[in-house]
N, C-alpha and C. Protein backbone atom coordinates (compact mmCIF):
# COMPACT_ATOMS: atom_id res chain seq x y z
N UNK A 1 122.64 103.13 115.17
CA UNK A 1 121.35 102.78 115.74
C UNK A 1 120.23 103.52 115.02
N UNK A 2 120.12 105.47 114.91
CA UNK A 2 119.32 105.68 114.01
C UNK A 2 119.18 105.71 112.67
N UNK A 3 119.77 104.94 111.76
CA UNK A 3 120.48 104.16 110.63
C UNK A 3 119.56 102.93 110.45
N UNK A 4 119.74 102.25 111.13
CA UNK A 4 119.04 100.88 111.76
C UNK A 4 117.63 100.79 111.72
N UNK A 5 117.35 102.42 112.98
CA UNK A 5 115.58 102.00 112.46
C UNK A 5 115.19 102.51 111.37
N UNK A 6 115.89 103.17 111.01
CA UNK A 6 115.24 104.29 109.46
C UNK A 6 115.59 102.96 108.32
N UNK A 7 116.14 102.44 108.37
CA UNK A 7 115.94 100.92 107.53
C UNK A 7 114.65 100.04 108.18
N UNK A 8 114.44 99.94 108.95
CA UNK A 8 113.17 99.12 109.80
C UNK A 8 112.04 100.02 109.16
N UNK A 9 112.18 100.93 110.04
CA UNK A 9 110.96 101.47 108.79
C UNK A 9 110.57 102.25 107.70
N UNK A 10 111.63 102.22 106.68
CA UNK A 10 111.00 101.80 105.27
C UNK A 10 111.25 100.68 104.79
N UNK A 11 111.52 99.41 105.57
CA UNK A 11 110.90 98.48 105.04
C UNK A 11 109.54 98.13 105.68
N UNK A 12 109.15 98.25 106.58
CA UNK A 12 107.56 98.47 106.88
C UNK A 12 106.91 99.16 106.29
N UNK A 13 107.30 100.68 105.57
CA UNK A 13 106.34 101.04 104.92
C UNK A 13 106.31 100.87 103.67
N UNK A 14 107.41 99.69 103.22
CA UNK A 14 107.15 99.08 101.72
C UNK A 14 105.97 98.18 102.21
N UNK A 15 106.24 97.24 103.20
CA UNK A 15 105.57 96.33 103.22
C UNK A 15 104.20 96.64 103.23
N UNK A 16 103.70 97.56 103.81
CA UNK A 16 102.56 98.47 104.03
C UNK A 16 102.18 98.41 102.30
N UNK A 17 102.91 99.26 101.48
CA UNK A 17 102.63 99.83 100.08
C UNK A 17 102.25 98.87 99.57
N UNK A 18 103.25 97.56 99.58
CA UNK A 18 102.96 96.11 98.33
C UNK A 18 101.19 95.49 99.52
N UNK A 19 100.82 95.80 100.59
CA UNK A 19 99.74 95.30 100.87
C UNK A 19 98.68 95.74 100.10
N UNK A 20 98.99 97.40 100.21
CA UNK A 20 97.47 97.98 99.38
C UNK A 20 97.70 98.11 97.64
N UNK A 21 99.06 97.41 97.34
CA UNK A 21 98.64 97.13 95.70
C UNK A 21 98.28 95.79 96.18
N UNK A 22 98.65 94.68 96.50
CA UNK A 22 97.58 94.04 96.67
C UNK A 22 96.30 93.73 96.83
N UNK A 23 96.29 94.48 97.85
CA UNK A 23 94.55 94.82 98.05
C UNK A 23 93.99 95.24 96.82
N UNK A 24 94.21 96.47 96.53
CA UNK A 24 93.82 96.94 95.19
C UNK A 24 93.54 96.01 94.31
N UNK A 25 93.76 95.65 94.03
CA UNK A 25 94.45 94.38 92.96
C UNK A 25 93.46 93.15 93.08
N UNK A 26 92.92 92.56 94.74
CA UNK A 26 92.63 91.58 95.13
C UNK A 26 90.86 92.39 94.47
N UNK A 27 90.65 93.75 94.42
CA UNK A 27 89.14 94.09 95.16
C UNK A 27 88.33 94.51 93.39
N UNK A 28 90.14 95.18 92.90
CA UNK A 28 89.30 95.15 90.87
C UNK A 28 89.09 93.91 90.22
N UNK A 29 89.49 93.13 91.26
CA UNK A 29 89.65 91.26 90.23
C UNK A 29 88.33 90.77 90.98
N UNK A 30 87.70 90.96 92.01
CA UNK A 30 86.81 90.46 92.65
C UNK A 30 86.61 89.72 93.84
N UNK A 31 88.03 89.30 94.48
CA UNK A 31 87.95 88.62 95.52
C UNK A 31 88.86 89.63 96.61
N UNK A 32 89.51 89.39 97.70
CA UNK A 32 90.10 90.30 98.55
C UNK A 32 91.50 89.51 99.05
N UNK A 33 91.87 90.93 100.48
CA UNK A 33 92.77 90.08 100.37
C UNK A 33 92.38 89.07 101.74
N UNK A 34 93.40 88.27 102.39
CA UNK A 34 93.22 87.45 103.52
C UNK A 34 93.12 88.62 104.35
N UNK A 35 91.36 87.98 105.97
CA UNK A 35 91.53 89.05 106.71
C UNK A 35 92.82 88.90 107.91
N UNK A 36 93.23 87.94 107.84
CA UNK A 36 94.51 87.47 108.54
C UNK A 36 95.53 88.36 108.42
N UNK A 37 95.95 89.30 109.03
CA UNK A 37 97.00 90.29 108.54
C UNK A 37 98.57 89.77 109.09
N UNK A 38 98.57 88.31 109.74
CA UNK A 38 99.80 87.75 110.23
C UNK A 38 99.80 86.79 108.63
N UNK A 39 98.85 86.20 108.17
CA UNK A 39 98.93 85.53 107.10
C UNK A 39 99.39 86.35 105.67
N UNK A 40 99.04 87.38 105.53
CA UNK A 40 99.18 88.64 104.57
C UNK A 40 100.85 89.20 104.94
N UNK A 41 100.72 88.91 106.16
CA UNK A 41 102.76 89.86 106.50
C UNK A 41 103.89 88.62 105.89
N UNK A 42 103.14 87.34 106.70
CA UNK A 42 103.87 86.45 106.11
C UNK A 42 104.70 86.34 104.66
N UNK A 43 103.15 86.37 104.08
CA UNK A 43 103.49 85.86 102.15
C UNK A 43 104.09 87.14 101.60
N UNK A 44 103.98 88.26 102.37
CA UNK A 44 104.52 89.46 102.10
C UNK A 44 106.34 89.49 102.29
N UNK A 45 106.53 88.70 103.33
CA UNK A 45 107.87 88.93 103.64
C UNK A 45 108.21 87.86 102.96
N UNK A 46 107.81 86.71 102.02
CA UNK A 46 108.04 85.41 101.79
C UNK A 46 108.45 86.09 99.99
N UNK A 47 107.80 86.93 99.88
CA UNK A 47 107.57 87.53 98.64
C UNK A 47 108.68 88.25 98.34
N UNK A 48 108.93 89.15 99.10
CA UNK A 48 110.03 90.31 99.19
C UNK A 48 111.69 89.26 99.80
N UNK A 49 111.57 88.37 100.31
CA UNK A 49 113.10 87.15 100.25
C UNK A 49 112.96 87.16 98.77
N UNK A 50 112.32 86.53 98.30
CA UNK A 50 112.27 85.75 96.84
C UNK A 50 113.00 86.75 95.89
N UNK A 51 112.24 88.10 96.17
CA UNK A 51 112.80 89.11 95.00
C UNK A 51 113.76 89.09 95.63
N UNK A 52 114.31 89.36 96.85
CA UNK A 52 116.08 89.62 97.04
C UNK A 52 117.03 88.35 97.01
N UNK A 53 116.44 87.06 96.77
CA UNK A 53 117.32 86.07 96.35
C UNK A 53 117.24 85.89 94.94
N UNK A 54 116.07 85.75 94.26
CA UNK A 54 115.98 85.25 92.68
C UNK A 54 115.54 86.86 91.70
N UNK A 55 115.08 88.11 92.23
CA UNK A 55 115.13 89.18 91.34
C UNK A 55 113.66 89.07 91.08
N UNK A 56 112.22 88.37 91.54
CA UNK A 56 110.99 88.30 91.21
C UNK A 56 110.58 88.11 92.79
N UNK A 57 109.32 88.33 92.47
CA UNK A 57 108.40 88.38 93.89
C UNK A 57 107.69 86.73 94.10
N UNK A 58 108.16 86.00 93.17
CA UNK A 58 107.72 84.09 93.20
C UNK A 58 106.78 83.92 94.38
N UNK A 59 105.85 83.13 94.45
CA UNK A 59 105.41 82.74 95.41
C UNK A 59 105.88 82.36 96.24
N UNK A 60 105.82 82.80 98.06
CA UNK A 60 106.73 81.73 98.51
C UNK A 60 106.39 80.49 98.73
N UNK A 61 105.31 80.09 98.82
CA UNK A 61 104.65 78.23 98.65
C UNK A 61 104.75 77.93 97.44
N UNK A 62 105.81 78.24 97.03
CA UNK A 62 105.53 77.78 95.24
C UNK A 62 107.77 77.19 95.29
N UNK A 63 107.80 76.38 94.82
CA UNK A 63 109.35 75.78 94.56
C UNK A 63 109.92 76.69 93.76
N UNK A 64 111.03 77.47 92.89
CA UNK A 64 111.77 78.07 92.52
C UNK A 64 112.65 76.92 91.61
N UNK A 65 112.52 77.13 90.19
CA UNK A 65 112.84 75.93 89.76
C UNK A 65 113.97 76.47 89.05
N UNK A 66 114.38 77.82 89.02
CA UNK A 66 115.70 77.81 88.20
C UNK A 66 115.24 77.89 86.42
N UNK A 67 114.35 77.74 86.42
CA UNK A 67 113.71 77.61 84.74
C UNK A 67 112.57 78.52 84.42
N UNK A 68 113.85 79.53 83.48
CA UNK A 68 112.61 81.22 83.77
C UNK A 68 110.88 81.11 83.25
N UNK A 69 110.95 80.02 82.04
CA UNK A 69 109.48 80.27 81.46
C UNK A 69 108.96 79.13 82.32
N UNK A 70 109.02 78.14 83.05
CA UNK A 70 108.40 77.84 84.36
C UNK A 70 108.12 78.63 85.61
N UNK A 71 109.25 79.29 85.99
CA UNK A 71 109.31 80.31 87.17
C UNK A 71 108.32 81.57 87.10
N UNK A 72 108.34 81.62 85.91
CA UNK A 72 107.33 83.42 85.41
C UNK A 72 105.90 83.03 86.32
N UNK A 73 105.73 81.88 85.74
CA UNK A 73 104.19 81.69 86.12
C UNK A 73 104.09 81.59 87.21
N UNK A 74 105.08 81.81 88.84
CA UNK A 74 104.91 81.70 89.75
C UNK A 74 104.93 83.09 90.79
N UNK A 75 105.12 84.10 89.81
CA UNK A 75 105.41 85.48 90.22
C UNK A 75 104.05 86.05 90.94
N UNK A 76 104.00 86.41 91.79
CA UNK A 76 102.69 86.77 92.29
C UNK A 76 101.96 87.78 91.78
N UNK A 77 100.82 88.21 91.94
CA UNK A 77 99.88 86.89 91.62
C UNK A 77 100.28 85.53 90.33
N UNK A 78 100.34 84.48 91.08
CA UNK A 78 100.45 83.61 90.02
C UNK A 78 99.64 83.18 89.33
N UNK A 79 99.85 82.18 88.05
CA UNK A 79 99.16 82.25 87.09
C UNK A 79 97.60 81.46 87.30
N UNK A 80 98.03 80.69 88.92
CA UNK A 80 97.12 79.28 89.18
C UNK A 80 96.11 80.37 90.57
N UNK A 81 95.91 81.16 90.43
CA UNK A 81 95.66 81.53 91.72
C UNK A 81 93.94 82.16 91.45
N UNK A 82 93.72 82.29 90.39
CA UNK A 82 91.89 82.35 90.30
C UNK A 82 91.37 81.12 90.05
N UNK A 83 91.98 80.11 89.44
CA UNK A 83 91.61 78.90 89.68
C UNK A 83 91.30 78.30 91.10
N UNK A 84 92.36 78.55 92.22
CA UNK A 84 92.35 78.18 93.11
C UNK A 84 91.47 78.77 94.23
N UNK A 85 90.92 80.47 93.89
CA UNK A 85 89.68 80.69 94.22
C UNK A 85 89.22 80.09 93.94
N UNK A 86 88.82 79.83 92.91
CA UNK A 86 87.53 79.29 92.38
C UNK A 86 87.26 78.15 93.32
N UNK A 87 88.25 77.39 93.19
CA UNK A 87 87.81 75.99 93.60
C UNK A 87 87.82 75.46 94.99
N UNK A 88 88.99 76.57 95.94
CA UNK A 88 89.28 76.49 97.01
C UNK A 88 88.63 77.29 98.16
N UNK A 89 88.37 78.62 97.62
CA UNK A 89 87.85 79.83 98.76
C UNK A 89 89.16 80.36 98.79
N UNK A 90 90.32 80.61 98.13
CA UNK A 90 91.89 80.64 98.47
C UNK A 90 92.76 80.25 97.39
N UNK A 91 93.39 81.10 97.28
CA UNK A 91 94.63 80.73 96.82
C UNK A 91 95.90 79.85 97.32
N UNK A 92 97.03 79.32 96.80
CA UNK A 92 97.31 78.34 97.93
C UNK A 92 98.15 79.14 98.53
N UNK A 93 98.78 80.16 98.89
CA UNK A 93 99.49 80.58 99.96
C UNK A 93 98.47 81.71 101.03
N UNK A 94 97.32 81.49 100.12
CA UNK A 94 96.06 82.17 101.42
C UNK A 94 96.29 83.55 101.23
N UNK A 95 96.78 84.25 100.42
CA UNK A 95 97.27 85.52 100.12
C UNK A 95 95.62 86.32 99.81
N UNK A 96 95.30 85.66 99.25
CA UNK A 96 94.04 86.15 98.56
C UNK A 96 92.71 84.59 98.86
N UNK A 97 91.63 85.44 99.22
CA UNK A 97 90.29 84.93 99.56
C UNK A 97 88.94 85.11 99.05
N UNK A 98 88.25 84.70 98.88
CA UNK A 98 87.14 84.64 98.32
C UNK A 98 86.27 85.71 98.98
């Protein structure tokens, strides 16, 4: 049982860590992150499956195609995702906002 939560939380306080390199990340590039912090846990935990099934942090709204120099470009931040500021207010998994 205290095994159990001491796994619970350090994976919360990874999840915590990969938020504020995100953040970081979202605030030197110019935009931020989502103020939605259920939307931010989400793509966070969607992120962290991906690396423990395929070995990368892939988007999780993004397909997994099995084809590494296709797949690269989906690693978060992906390659389409200042575009999609640009044009959207958002990126498409809402990770990041204008």
């Amino acid at each position: 049982m205290v095994r159990e939560k001491s796994k619970i939380i350090k994976h919360m306080e990874n999840i915590e860590k990969i938020i504020g390199d995100y953040k970081e990340y979202a605030e030197k590039s110019g935009f931020r992150l989502n103020p939605d912090r259920e939307v931010v846990e989400r793509v966070i935990k969607g992120l962290l499956e991906n690396e423990k099934k395929y070995g990368q942090r892939y988007c999780p709204c993004r397909r997994v195609s099995g084809n590494p120099a296709e797949d690269k470009l989906k690693i978060c931040p992906c390659v389409w995702h200042r575009q999609e500021l640009e044009r959207d207010g958002h990126c498409y998994c809402r990770l990041f906002v204008k």
